[in-house]
C-alpha atoms as a PDB file:
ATOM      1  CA  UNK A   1      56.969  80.836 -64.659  1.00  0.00           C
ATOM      2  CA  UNK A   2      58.401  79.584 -61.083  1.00  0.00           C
ATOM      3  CA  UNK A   3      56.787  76.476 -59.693  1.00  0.00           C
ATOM      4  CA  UNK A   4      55.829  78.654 -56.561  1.00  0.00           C
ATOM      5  CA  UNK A   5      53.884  80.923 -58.379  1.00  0.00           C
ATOM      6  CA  UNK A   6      51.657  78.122 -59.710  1.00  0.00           C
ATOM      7  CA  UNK A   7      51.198  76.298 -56.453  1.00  0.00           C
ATOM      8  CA  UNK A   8      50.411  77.545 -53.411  1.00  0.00           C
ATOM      9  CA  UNK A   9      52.750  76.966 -50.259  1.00  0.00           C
ATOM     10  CA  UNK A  10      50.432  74.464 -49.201  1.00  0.00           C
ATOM     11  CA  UNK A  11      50.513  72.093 -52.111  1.00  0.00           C
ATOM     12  CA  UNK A  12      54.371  72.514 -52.331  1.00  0.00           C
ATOM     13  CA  UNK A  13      54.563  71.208 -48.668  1.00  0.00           C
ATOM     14  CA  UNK A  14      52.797  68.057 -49.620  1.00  0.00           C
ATOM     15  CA  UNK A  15      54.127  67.856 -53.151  1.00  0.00           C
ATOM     16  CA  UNK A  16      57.571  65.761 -54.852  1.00  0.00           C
ATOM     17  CA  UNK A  17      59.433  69.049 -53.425  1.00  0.00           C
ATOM     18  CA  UNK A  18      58.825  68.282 -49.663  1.00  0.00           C
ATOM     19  CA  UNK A  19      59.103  64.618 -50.486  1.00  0.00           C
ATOM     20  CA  UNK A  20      63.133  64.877 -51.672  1.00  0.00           C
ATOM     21  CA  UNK A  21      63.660  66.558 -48.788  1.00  0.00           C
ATOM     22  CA  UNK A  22      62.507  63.906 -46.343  1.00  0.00           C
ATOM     23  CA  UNK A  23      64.075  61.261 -48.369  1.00  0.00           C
ATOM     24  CA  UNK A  24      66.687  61.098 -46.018  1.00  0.00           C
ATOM     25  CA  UNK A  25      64.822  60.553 -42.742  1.00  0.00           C
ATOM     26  CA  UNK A  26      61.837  57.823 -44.391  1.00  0.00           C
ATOM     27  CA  UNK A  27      65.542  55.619 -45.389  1.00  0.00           C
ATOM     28  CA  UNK A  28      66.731  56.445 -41.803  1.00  0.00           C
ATOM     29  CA  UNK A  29      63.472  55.213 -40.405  1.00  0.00           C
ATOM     30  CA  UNK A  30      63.064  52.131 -42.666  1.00  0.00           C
ATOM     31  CA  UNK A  31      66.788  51.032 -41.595  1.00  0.00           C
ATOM     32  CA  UNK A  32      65.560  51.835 -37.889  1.00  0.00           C
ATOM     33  CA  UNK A  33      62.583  49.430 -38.100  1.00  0.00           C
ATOM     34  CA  UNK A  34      64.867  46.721 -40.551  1.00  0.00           C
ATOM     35  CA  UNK A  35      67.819  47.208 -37.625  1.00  0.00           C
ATOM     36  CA  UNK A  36      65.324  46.277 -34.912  1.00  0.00           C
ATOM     37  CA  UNK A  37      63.371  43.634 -36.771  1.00  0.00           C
ATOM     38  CA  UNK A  38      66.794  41.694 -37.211  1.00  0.00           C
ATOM     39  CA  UNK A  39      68.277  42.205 -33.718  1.00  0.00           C
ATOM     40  CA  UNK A  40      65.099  40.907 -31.731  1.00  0.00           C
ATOM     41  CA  UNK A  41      66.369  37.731 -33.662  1.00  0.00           C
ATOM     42  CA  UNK A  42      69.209  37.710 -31.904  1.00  0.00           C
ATOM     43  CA  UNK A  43      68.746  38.803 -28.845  1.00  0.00           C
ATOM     44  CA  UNK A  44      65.376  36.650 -27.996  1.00  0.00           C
ATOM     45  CA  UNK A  45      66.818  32.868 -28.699  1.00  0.00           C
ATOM     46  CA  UNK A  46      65.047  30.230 -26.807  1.00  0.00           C
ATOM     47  CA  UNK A  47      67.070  28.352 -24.821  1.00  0.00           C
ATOM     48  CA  UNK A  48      67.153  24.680 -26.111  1.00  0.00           C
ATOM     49  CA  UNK A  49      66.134  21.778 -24.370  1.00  0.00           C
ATOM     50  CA  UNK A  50      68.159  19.402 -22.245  1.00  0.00           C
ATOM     51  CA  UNK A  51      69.348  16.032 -21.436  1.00  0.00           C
ATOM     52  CA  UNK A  52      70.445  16.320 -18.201  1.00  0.00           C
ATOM     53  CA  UNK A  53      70.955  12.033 -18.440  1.00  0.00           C
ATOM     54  CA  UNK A  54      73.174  13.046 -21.807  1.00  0.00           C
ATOM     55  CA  UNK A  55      74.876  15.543 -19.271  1.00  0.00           C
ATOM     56  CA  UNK A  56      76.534  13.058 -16.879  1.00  0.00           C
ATOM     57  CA  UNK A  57      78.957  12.307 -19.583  1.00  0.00           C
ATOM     58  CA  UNK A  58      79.673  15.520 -19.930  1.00  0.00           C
ATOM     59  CA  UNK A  59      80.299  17.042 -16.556  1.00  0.00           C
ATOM     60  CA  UNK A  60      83.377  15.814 -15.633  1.00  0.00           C
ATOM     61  CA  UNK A  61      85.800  19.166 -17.247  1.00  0.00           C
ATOM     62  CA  UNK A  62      82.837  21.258 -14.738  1.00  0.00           C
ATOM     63  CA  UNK A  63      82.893  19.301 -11.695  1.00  0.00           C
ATOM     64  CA  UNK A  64      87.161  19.738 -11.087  1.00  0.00           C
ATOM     65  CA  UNK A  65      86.072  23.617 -10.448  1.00  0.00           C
ATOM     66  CA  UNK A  66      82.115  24.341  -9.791  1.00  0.00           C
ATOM     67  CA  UNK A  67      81.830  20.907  -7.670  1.00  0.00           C
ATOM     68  CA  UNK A  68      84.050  22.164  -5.117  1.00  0.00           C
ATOM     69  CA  UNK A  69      82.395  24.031  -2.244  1.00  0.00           C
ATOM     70  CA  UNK A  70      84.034  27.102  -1.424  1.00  0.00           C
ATOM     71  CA  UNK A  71      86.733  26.411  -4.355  1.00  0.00           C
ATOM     72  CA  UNK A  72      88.959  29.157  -5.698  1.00  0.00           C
ATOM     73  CA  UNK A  73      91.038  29.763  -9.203  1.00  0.00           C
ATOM     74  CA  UNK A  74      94.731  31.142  -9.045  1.00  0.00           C
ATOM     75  CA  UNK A  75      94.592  30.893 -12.817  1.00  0.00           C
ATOM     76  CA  UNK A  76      94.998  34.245 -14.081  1.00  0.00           C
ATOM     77  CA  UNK A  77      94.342  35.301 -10.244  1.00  0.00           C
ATOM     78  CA  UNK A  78      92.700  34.367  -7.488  1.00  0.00           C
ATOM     79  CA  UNK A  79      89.108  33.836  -8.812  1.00  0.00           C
ATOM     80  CA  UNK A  80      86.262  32.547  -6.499  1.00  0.00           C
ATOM     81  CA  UNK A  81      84.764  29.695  -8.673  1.00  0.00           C
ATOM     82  CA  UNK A  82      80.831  30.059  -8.199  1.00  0.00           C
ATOM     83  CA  UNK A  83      78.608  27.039  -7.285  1.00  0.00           C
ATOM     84  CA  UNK A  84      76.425  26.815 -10.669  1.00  0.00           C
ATOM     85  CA  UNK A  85      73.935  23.349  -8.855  1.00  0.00           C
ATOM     86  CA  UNK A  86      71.037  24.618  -9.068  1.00  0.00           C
ATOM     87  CA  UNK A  87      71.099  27.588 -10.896  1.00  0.00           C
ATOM     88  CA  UNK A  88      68.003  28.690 -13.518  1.00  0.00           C
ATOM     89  CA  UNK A  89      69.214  26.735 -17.311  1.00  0.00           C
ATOM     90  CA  UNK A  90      68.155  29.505 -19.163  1.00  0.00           C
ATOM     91  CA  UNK A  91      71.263  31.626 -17.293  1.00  0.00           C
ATOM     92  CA  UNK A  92      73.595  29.112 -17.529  1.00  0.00           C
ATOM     93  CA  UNK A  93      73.020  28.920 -21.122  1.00  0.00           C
ATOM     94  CA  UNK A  94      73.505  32.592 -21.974  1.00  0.00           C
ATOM     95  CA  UNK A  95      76.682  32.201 -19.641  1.00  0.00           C
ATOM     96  CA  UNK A  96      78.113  29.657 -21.414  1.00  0.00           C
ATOM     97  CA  UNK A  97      77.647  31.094 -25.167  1.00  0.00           C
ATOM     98  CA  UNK A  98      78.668  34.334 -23.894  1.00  0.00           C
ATOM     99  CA  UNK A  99      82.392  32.315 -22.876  1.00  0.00           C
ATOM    100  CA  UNK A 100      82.237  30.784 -26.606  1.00  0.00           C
ATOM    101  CA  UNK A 101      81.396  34.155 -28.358  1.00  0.00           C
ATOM    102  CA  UNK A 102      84.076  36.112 -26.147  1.00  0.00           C
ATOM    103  CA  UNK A 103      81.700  38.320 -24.648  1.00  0.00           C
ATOM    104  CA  UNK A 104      82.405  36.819 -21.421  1.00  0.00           C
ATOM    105  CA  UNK A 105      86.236  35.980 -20.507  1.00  0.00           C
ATOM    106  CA  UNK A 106      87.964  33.700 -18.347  1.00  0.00           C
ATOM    107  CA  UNK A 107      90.891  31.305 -19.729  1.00  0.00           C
ATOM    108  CA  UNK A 108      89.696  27.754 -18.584  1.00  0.00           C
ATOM    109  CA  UNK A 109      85.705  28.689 -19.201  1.00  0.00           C
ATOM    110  CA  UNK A 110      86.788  30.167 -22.813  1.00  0.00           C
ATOM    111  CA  UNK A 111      88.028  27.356 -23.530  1.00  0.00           C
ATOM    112  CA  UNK A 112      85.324  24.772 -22.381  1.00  0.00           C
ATOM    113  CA  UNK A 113      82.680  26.602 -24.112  1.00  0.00           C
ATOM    114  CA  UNK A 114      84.460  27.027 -27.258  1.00  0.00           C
ATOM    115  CA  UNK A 115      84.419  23.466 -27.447  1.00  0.00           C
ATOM    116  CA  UNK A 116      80.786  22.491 -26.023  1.00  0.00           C
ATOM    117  CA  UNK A 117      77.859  22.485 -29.006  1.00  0.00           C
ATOM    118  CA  UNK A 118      75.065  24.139 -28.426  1.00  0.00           C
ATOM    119  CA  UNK A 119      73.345  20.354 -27.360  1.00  0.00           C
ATOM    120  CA  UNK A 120      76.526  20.153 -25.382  1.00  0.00           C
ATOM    121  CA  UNK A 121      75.262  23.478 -23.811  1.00  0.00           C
ATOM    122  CA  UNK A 122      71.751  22.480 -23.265  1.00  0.00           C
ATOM    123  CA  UNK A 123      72.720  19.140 -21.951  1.00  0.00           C
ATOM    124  CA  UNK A 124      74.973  20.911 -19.101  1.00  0.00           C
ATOM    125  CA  UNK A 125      72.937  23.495 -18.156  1.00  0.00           C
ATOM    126  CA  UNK A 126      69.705  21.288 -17.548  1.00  0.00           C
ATOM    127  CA  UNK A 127      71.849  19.288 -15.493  1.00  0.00           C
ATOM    128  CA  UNK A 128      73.221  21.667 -13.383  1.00  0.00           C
ATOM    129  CA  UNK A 129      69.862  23.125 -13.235  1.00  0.00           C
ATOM    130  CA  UNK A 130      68.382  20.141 -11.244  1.00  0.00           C
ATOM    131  CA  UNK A 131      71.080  19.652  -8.966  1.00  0.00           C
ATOM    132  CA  UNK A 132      70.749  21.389  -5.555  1.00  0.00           C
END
């Protein structure tokens, strides 16, 4: 005797039937929630705190570019330099790692921030941060 015959359509919506067939979109909505679980984590990191003392050590590959007023690049091309004194730390932060991961791209700031760690990072931008 057929399955349908002994159920009614009712129970074979809400029986193992209906189930295998939706299979596919509870995995697709599990990996939806995992995906977004895991990428707040990225996205959301606190900037770290600062030594903008530490910093004064550290300033002098900045100050040849972003201490002039008015200054201007002709490395790749002519590039106005922007004044970073007194910009918010938390900006200057994401700037800086965006240089090291490549998301951001400039030669000379590549470069810098490839080789600044992330206290290096802090450090600069809490400096900068107070200046005005």
């Amino acid at each position: 005797m057929k399955l349908s015959k002994i159920m009614s359509p009712n129970l074979m919506r809400s029986g193992s039937a209906s189930i295998a067939r939706r299979l596919p979109q509870v995995f697709a909505g599990l990996a939806m929630a995992a995906s977004c679980a895991f990428a707040s984590t990225g996205f959301a990191a606190e900037p770290a705190v600062g030594n903008a003392e530490a910093a004064k050590a550290k300033v002098s590959m900045c100050i040849g570019c972003h201490g002039i007023p008015g200054y201007r690049a002709s490395f790749p091309e002519v590039y106005s330099v922007p004044m970073i004194a007194g910009q918010n730390a938390a900006y200057l932060q994401v700037a800086l790692r965006a240089y090291a991961s490549g998301e951001r791209t400039h030669p000379t700031m590549d470069a810098i921030a490839k080789s600044l760690s992330d206290q290096d990072i802090a450090d600069l931008s809490a400096y900068y941060a107070k200046l005005k």
